[in-house]
Protein backbone atom coordinates (compact mmCIF):
# COMPACT_ATOMS: atom_id res chain seq x y z
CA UNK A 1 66.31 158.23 178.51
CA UNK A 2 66.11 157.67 182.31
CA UNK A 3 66.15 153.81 182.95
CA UNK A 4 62.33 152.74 183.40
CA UNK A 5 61.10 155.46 181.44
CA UNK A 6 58.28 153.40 179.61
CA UNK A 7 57.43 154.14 176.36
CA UNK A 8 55.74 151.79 173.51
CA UNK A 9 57.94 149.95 170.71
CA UNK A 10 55.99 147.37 168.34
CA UNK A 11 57.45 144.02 168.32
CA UNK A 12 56.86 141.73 164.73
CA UNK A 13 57.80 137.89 164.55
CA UNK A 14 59.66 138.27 161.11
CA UNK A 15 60.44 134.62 160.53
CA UNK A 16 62.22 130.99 162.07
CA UNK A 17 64.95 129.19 160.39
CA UNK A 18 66.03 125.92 161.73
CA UNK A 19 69.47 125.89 160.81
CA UNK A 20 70.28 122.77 162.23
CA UNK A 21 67.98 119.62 162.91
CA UNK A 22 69.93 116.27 163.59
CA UNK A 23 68.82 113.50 165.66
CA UNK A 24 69.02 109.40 166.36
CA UNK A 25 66.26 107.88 166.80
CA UNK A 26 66.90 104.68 168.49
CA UNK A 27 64.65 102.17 170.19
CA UNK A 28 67.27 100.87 173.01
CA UNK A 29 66.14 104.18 174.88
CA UNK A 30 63.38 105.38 176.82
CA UNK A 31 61.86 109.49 176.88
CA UNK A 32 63.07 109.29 180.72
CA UNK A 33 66.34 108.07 180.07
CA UNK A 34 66.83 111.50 177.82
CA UNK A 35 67.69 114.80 179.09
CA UNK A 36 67.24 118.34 177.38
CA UNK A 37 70.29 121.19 177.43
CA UNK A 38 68.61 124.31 176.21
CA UNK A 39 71.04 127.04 175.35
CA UNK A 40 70.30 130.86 173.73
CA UNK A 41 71.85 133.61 172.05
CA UNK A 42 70.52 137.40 171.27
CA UNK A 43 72.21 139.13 168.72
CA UNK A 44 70.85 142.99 169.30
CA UNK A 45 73.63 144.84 168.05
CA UNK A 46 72.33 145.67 164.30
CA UNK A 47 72.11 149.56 163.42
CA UNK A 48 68.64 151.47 163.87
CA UNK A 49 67.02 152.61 160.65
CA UNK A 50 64.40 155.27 160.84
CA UNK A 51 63.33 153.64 164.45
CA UNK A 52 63.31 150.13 163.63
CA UNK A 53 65.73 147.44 163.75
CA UNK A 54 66.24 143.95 163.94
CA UNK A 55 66.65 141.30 166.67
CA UNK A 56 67.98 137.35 166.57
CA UNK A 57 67.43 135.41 168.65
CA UNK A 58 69.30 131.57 168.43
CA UNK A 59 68.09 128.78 170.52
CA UNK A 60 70.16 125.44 170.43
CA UNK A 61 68.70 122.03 172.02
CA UNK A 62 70.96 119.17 173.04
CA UNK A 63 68.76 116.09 173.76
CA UNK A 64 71.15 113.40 175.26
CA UNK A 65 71.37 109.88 176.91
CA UNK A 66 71.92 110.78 180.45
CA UNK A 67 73.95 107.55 181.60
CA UNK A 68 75.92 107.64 178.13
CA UNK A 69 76.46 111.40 177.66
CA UNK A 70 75.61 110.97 173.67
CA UNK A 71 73.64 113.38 171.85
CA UNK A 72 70.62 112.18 169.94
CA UNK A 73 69.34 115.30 168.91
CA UNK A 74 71.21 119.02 167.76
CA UNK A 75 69.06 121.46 166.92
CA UNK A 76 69.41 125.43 166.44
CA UNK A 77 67.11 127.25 165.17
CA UNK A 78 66.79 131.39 165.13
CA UNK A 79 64.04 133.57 165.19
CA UNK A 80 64.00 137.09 163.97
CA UNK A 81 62.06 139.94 165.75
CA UNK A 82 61.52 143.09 164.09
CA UNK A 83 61.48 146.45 166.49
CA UNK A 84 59.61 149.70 165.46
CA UNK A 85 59.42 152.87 167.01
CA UNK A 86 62.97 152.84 169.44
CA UNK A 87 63.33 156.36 170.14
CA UNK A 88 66.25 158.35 169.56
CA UNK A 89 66.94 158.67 173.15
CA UNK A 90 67.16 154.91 173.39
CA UNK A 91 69.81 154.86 170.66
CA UNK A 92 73.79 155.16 171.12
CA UNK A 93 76.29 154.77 168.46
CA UNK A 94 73.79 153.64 166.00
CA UNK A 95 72.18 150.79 167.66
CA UNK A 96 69.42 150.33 170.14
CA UNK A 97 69.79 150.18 173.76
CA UNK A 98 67.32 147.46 174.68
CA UNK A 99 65.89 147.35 178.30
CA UNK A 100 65.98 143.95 179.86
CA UNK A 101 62.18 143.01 180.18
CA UNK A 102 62.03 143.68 176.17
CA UNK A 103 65.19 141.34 175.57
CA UNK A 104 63.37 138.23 177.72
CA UNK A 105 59.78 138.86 176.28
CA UNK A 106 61.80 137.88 172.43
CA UNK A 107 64.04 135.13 174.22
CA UNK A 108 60.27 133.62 175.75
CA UNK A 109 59.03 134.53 172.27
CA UNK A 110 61.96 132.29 170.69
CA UNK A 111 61.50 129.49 172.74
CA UNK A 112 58.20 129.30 172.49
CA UNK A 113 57.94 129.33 168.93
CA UNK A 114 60.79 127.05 168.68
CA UNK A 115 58.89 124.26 171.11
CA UNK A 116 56.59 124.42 168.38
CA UNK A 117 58.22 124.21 165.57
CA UNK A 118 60.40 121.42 167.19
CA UNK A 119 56.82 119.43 168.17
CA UNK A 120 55.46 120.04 164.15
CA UNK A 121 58.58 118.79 162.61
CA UNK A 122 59.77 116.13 164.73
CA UNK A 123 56.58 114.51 164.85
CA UNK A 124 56.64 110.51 164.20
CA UNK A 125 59.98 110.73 165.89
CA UNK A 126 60.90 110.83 169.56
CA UNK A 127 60.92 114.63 169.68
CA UNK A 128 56.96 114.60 169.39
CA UNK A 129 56.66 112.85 173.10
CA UNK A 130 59.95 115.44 174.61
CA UNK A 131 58.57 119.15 174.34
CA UNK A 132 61.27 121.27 175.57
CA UNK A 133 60.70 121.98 179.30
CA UNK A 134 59.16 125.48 180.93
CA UNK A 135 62.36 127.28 181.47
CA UNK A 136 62.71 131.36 182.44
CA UNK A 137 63.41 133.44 179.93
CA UNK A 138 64.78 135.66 182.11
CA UNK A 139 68.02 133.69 183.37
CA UNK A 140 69.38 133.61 179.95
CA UNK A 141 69.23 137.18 179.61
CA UNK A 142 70.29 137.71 182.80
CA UNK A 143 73.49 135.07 182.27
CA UNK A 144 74.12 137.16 179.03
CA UNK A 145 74.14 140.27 180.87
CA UNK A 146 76.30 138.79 183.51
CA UNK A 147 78.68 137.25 180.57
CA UNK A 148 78.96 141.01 178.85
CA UNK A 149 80.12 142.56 182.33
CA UNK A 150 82.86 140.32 182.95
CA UNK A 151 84.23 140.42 179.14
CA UNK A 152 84.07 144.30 180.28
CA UNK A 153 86.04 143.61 183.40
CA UNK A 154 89.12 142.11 181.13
């Protein structure tokens, strides 16, 4: 498959699990004295079974003090994408070769999802008034991409 060759592939939101959901709440700070580290993984790298696979996708979200450098709140949660119809031409050795615009539609997909979720269970907390901020998908797919070529490199 030549690169850009467009072709459709159905995308299902298959579930969220927070697997981590810690925070402080404490009333000697204020929302602005709080900062947000967002941080993402995609795990794309399971086998294709009669043109479908699976995608994770982990987000992790560090809110901390900024003058103290503590962390109030760790949460990770993952979100799991379901892909049907990859081609056979967009599969080597057994797994799916995913084009770029694909991989940050499920990381906006993620983060999305997992603004929302945050909102809906941190409510009556401090996490209800911090929403995560509007980020771009598509540096974190980019960084990964950037990440895999140097590990390539060694």
């Amino acid at each position: 498959m030549k690169s850009g060759d467009p072709y459709a592939i159905g995308i299902r939101f298959d579930g969220l699990k927070f697997f981590r959901f810690g925070f402080i709440e404490k009333a000697d700070y204020h929302d602005e004295d709080l900062s947000v580290q967002l941080s993402v993984d995609i795990k794309d790298d399971e086998l294709v079974r009669d043109g479908t696979a699976n995608v994770f996708v982990k987000v992790t979200v560090l809110f901390v003090i900024d003058n103290t450098k503590e962390i109030v709140a760790n949460i990770e949660v993952v979100s799991l994408f379901v892909l049907e119809g990859i081609r056979d031409d967009a599969i080597e050795d057994g797994r799916a070769i995913y084009p770029e615009r694909l991989l940050t539609t499920l990381v906006s997909l993620a983060i999305s999802t997992t603004r929302g979720a945050i909102l809906a269970k941190g409510a009556g907390s401090f996490l209800e008034r911090m929403p995560l901020p509007i980020v771009n998908p598509k540096e974190f797919v980019e960084r990964r991409k950037s990440k895999e070529a140097s590990n390539n490199d060694e």
